[in-house]
Protein backbone atom coordinates (compact mmCIF):
# COMPACT_ATOMS: atom_id res chain seq x y z
CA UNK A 1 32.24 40.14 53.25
CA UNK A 2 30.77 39.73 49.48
CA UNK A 3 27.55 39.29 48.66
CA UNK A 4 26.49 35.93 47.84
CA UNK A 5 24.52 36.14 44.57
CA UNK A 6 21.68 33.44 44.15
CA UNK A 7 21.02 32.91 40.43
CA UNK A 8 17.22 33.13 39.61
CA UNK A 9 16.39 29.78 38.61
CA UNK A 10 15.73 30.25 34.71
CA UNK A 11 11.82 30.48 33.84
CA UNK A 12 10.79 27.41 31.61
CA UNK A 13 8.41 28.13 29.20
CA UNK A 14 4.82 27.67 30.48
CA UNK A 15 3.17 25.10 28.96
CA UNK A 16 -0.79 25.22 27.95
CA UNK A 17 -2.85 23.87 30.17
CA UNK A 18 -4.69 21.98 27.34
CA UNK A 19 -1.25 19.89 26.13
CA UNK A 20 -0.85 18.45 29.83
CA UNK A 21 -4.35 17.62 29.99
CA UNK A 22 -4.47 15.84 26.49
CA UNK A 23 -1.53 14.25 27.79
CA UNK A 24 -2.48 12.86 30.79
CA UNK A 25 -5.67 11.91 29.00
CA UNK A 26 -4.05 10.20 26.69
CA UNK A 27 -1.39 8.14 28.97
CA UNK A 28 -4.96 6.56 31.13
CA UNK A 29 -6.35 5.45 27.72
CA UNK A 30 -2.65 3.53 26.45
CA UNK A 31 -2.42 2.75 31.04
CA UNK A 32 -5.85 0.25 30.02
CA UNK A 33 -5.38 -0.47 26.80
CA UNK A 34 -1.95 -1.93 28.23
CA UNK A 35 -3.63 -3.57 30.98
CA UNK A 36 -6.19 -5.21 28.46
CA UNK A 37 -3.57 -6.36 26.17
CA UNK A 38 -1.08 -8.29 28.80
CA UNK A 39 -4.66 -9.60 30.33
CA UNK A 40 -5.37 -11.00 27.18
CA UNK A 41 -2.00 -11.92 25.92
CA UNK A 42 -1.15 -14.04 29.46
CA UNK A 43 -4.87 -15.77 28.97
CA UNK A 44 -4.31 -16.70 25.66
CA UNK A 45 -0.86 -18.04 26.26
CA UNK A 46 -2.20 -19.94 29.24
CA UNK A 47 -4.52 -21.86 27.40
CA UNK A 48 -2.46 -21.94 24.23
CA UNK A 49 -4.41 -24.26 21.99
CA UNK A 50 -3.96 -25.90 18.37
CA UNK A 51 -4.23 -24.01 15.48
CA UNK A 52 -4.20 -20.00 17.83
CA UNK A 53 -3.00 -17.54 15.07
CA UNK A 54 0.56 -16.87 15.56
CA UNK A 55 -0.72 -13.41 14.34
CA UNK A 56 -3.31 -12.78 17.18
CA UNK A 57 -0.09 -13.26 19.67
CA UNK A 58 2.32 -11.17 17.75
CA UNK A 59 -0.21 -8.28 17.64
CA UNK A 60 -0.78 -8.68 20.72
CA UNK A 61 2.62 -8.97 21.98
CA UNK A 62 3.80 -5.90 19.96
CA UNK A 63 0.52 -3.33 21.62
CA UNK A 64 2.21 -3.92 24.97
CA UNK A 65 5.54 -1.66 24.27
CA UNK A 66 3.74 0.42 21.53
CA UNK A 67 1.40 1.60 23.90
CA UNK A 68 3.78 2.41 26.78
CA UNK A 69 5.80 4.70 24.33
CA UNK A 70 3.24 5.89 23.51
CA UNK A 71 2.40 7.06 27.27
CA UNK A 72 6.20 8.05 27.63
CA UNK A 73 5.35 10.01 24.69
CA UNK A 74 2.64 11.88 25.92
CA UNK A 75 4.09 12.30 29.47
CA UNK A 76 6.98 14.28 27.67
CA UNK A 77 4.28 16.72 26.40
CA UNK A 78 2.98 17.34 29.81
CA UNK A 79 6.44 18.90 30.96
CA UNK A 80 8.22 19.82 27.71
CA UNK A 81 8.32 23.09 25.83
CA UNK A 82 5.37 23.82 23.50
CA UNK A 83 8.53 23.85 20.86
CA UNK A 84 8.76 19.87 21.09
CA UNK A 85 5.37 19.76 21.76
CA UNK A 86 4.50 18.35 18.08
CA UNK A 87 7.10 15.40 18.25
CA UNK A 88 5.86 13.97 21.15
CA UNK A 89 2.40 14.28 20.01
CA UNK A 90 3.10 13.00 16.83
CA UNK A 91 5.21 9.70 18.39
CA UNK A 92 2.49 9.30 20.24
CA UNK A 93 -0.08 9.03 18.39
CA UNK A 94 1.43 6.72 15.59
CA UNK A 95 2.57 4.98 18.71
CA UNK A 96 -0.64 4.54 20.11
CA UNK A 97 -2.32 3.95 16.74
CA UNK A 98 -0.55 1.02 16.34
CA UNK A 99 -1.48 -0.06 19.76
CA UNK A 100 -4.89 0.58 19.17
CA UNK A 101 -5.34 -1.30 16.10
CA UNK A 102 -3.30 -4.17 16.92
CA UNK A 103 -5.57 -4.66 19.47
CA UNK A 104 -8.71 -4.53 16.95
CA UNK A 105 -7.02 -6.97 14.69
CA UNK A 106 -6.20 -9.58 17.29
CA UNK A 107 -9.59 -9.63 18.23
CA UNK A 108 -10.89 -9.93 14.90
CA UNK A 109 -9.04 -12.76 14.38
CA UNK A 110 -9.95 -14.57 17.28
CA UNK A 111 -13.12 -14.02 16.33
CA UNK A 112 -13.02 -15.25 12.72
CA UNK A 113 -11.10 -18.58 14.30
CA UNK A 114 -14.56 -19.67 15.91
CA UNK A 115 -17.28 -17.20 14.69
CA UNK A 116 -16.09 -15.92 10.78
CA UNK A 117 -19.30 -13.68 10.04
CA UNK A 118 -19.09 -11.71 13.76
CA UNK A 119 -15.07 -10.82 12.77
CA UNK A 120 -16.23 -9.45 9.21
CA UNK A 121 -19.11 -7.98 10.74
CA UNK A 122 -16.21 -6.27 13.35
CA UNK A 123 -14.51 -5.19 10.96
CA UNK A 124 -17.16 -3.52 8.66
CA UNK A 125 -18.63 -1.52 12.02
CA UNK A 126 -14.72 -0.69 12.65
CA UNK A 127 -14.44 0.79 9.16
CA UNK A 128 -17.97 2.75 9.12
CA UNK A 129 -16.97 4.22 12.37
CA UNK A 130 -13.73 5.75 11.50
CA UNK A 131 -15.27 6.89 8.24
CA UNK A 132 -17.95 9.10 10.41
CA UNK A 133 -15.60 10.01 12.97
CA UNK A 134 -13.11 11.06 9.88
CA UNK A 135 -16.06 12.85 8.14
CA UNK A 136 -17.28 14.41 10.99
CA UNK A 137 -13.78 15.82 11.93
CA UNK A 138 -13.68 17.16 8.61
CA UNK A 139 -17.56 18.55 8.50
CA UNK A 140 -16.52 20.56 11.82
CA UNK A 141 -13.31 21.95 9.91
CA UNK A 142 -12.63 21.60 6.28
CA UNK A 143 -8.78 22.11 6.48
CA UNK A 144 -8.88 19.00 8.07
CA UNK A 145 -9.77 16.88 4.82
CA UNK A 146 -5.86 16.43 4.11
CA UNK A 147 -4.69 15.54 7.60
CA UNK A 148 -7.83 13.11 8.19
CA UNK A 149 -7.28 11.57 4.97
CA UNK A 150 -4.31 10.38 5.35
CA UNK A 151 -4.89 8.82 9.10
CA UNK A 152 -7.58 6.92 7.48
CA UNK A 153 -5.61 5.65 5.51
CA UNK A 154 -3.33 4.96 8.14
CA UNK A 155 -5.97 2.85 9.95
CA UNK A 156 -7.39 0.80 6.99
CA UNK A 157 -3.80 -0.29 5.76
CA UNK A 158 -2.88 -1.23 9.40
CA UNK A 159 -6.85 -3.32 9.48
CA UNK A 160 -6.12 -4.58 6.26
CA UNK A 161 -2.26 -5.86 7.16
CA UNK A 162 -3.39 -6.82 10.05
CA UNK A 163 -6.41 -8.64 9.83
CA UNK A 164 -8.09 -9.06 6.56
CA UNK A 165 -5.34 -10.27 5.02
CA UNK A 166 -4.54 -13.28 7.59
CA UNK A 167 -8.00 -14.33 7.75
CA UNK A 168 -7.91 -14.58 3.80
CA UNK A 169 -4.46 -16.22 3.71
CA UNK A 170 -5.66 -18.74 6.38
C-alpha cells in the first residue's frame, strides 16, 4: 500500500504580540465610541426638534460606519502578516480619526445651539490638548515632528470643517 503523505500545514508568519494587542485595543475604543454615537444619534432623532443642525446628525450618522471599519481594520492587523500590517493600521486610523472627531464636532455644535461660549470653550481645550499630546510625542522622539505635523493638521482641518465653520455660517 502507499504511503499517505499529509502536507505540513504551511507556517504563517508570526505576528508581534504588540500589533494584536494595539489591535484589539483599538477595536474596544471604536466598540464604545460606536455605542455612544448610535446612543446619541437614536436620542437626538427621537426628540428631533426645530432648528437641530442637520450637521450634528450627519456627523453623527457618518461616525457609526467610520468607526466599525475602522475596527474591521484593526481586527485584520491582529491576524494578518506584519507585511500588510501598515495598511490596516493606516485605514484604521484615518478611519477612526474621522470617527473620533465627528463625534467632537457634533457635540460642539450641540453645544453652541444652547450654550455658544461652553462649545468655543470645547473647542479651544480640544485644540490645546492635541497640541501637547502632538508636542509631547515629538519631545519623546524628534523624528516624529514630520509625521505629527501633519496629523495635526489632520485634526484641526477636520474641527475646523466640521465645527467652526457651521457655527460661523449659522
Amino acid at each position: 500500500m502507499g504511503e499517505v503523505q499529509v502536507q505540513e500545514a504551511k507556517e504563517v508568519p508570526e505576528i508581534e504580540e504588540r500589533f494584536r494587542i494595539r489591535g484589539s485595543d483599538r477595536i474596544q475604543i471604536n466598540n464604545l465610541l460606536t455605542a455612544v454615537s448610535i446612543t446619541v444619534l437614536a436620542v437626538l432623532l427621537s426628540i428631533s426638534k426645530p432648528g437641530l443642525s442637520g450637521w450634528i446628525i450627519i456627523q453623527l450618522a457618518i461616525t457609526i460606519p467610520c468607526l466599525v471599519t475602522s475596527s474591521l481594520a484593526y481586527a485584520k492587523m491582529c491576524y494578518r502578516g506584519t507585511d500588510e500590517y501598515h495598511i490596516w493600521d493606516n485605514l484604521g486610523w484615518v478611519t477612526h480619526s474621522l470617527g473620533y472627531i465627528m463625534i467632537l464636532n457634533a457635540i460642539t455644535i450641540l453645544l453652541h445651539q444652547n450654550y455658544p461660549m461652553i462649545a468655543w470653550i470645547l473647542i479651544g481645550v480640544t485644540v490645546l490638548l492635541f497640541f501637547i499630546y502632538s508636542g509631547l510625542d515629538i519631545v519623546a522622539k524628534r523624528r516624529r515632528l514630520k509625521e505629527k505635523g501633519l496629523k495635526l493638521g489632520f485634526y484641526l482641518l477636520l474641527i475646523f470643517l466640521g465645527a467652526v465653520l457651521p457655527i460661523i455660517i449659522g
